[in-house]
C-alpha atoms as a PDB file:
ATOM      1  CA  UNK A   1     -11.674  -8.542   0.460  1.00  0.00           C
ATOM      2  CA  UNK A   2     -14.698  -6.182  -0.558  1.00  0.00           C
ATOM      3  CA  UNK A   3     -12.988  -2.679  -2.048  1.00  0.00           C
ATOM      4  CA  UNK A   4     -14.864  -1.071   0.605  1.00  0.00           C
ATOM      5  CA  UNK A   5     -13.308  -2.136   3.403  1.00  0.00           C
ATOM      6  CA  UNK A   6      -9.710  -2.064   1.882  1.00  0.00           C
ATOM      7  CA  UNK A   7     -10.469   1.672   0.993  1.00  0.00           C
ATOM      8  CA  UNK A   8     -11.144   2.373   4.653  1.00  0.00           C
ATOM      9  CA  UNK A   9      -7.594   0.812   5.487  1.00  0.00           C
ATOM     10  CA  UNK A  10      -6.150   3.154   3.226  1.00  0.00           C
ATOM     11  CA  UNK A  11      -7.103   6.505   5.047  1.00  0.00           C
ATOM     12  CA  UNK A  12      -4.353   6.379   7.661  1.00  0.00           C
ATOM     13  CA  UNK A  13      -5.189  10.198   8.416  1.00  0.00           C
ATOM     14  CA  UNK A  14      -2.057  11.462   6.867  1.00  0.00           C
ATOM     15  CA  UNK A  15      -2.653  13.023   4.098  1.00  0.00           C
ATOM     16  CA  UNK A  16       0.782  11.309   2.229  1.00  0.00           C
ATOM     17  CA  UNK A  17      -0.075   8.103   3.053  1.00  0.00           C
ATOM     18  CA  UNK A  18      -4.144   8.519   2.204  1.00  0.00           C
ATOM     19  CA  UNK A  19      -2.880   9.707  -1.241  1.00  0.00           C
ATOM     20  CA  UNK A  20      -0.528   7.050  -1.993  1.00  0.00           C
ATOM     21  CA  UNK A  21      -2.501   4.163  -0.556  1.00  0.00           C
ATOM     22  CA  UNK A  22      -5.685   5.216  -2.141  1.00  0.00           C
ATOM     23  CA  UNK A  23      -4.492   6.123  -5.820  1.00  0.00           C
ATOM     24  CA  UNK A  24      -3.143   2.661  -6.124  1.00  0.00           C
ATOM     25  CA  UNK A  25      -6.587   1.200  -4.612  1.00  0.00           C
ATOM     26  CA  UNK A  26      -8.711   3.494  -7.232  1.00  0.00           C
ATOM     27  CA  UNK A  27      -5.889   2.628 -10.366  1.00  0.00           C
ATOM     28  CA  UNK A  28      -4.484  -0.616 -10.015  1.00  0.00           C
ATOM     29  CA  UNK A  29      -5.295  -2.967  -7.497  1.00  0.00           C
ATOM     30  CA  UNK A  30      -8.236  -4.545  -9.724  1.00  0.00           C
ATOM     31  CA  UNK A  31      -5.804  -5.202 -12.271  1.00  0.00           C
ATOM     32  CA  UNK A  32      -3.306  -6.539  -9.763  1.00  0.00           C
ATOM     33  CA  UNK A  33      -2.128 -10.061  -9.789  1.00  0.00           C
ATOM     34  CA  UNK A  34      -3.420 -11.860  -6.621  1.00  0.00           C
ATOM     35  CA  UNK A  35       0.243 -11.952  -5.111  1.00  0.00           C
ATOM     36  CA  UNK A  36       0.517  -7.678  -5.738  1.00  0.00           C
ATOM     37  CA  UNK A  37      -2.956  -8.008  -3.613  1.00  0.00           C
ATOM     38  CA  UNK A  38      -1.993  -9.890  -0.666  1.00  0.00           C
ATOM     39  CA  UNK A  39       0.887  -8.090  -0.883  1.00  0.00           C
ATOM     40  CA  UNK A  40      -0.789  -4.852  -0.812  1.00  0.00           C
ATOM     41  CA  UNK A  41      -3.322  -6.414   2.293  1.00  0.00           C
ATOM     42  CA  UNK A  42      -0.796  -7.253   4.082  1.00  0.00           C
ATOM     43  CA  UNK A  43       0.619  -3.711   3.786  1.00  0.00           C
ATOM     44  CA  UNK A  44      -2.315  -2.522   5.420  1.00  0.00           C
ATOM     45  CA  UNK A  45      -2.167  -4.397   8.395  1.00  0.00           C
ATOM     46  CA  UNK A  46       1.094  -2.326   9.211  1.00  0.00           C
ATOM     47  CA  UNK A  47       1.191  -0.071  11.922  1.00  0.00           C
ATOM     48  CA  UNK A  48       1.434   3.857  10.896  1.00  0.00           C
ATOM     49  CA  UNK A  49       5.287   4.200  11.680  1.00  0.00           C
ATOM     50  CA  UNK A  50       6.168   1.537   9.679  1.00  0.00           C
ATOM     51  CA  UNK A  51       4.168   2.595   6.821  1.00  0.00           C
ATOM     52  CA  UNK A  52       5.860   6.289   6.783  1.00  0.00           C
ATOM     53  CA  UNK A  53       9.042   4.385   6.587  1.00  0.00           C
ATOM     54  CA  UNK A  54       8.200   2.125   3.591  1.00  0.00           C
ATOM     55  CA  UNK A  55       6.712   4.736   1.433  1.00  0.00           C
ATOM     56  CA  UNK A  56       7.898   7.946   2.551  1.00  0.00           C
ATOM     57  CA  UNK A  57      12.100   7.217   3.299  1.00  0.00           C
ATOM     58  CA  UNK A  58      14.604   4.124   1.413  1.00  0.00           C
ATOM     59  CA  UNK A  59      13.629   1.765   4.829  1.00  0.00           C
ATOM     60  CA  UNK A  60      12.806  -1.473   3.100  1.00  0.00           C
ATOM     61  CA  UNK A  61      10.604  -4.561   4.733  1.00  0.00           C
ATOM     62  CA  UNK A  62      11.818  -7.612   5.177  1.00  0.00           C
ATOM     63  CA  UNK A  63       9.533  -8.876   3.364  1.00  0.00           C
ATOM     64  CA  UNK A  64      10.243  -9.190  -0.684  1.00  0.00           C
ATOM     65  CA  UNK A  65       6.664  -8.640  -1.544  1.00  0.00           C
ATOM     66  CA  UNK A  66       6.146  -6.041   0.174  1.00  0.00           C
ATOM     67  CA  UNK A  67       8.794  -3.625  -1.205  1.00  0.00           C
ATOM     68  CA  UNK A  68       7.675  -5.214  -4.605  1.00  0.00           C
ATOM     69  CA  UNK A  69       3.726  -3.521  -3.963  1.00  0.00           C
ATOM     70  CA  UNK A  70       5.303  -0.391  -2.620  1.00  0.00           C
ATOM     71  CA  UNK A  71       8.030  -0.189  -5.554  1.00  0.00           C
ATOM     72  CA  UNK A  72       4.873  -0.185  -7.745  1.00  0.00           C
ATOM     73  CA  UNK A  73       2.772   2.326  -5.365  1.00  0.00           C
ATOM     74  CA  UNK A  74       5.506   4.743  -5.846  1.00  0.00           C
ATOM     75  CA  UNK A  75       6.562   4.504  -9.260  1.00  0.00           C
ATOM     76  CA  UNK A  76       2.453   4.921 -10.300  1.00  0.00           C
ATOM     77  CA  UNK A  77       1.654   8.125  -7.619  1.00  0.00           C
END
């Protein structure tokens, strides 16, 4: 998936989420294994509400890889 578009996914119009989804885009997700980036696509394809409570309270997914991509979004903001 072309950067371009996956930086568009990223700016969820809340400033919180922009920054965290964004920084990792810009710093790491070229250097990501391609598990950490499906991981991190398939984080985008989450709905608003359940992105505030992945990144921004202890809610965890389901999902393993998922709170492995946003363990590593939050340690690197």
């Amino acid at each position: 998936m072309p950067n371009s578009r996956l930086r568009w996914q990223c700016r969820r119009g809340m400033r919180e989420l922009d920054e965290l989804l964004v920084s990792y885009l810009n710093k790491h997700y070229t250097q990501s294994t391609n598990d950490e980036k499906k991981a991190f696509q398939e984080l985008l394809q989450l709905s608003d509400p359940e992105l505030i409570k992945l990144l921004l309270t202890p809610y965890e997914s389901e999902f393993e890889s998922i709170n492995l991509i946003i363990q590593k979004i939050l340690i690197i903001r």
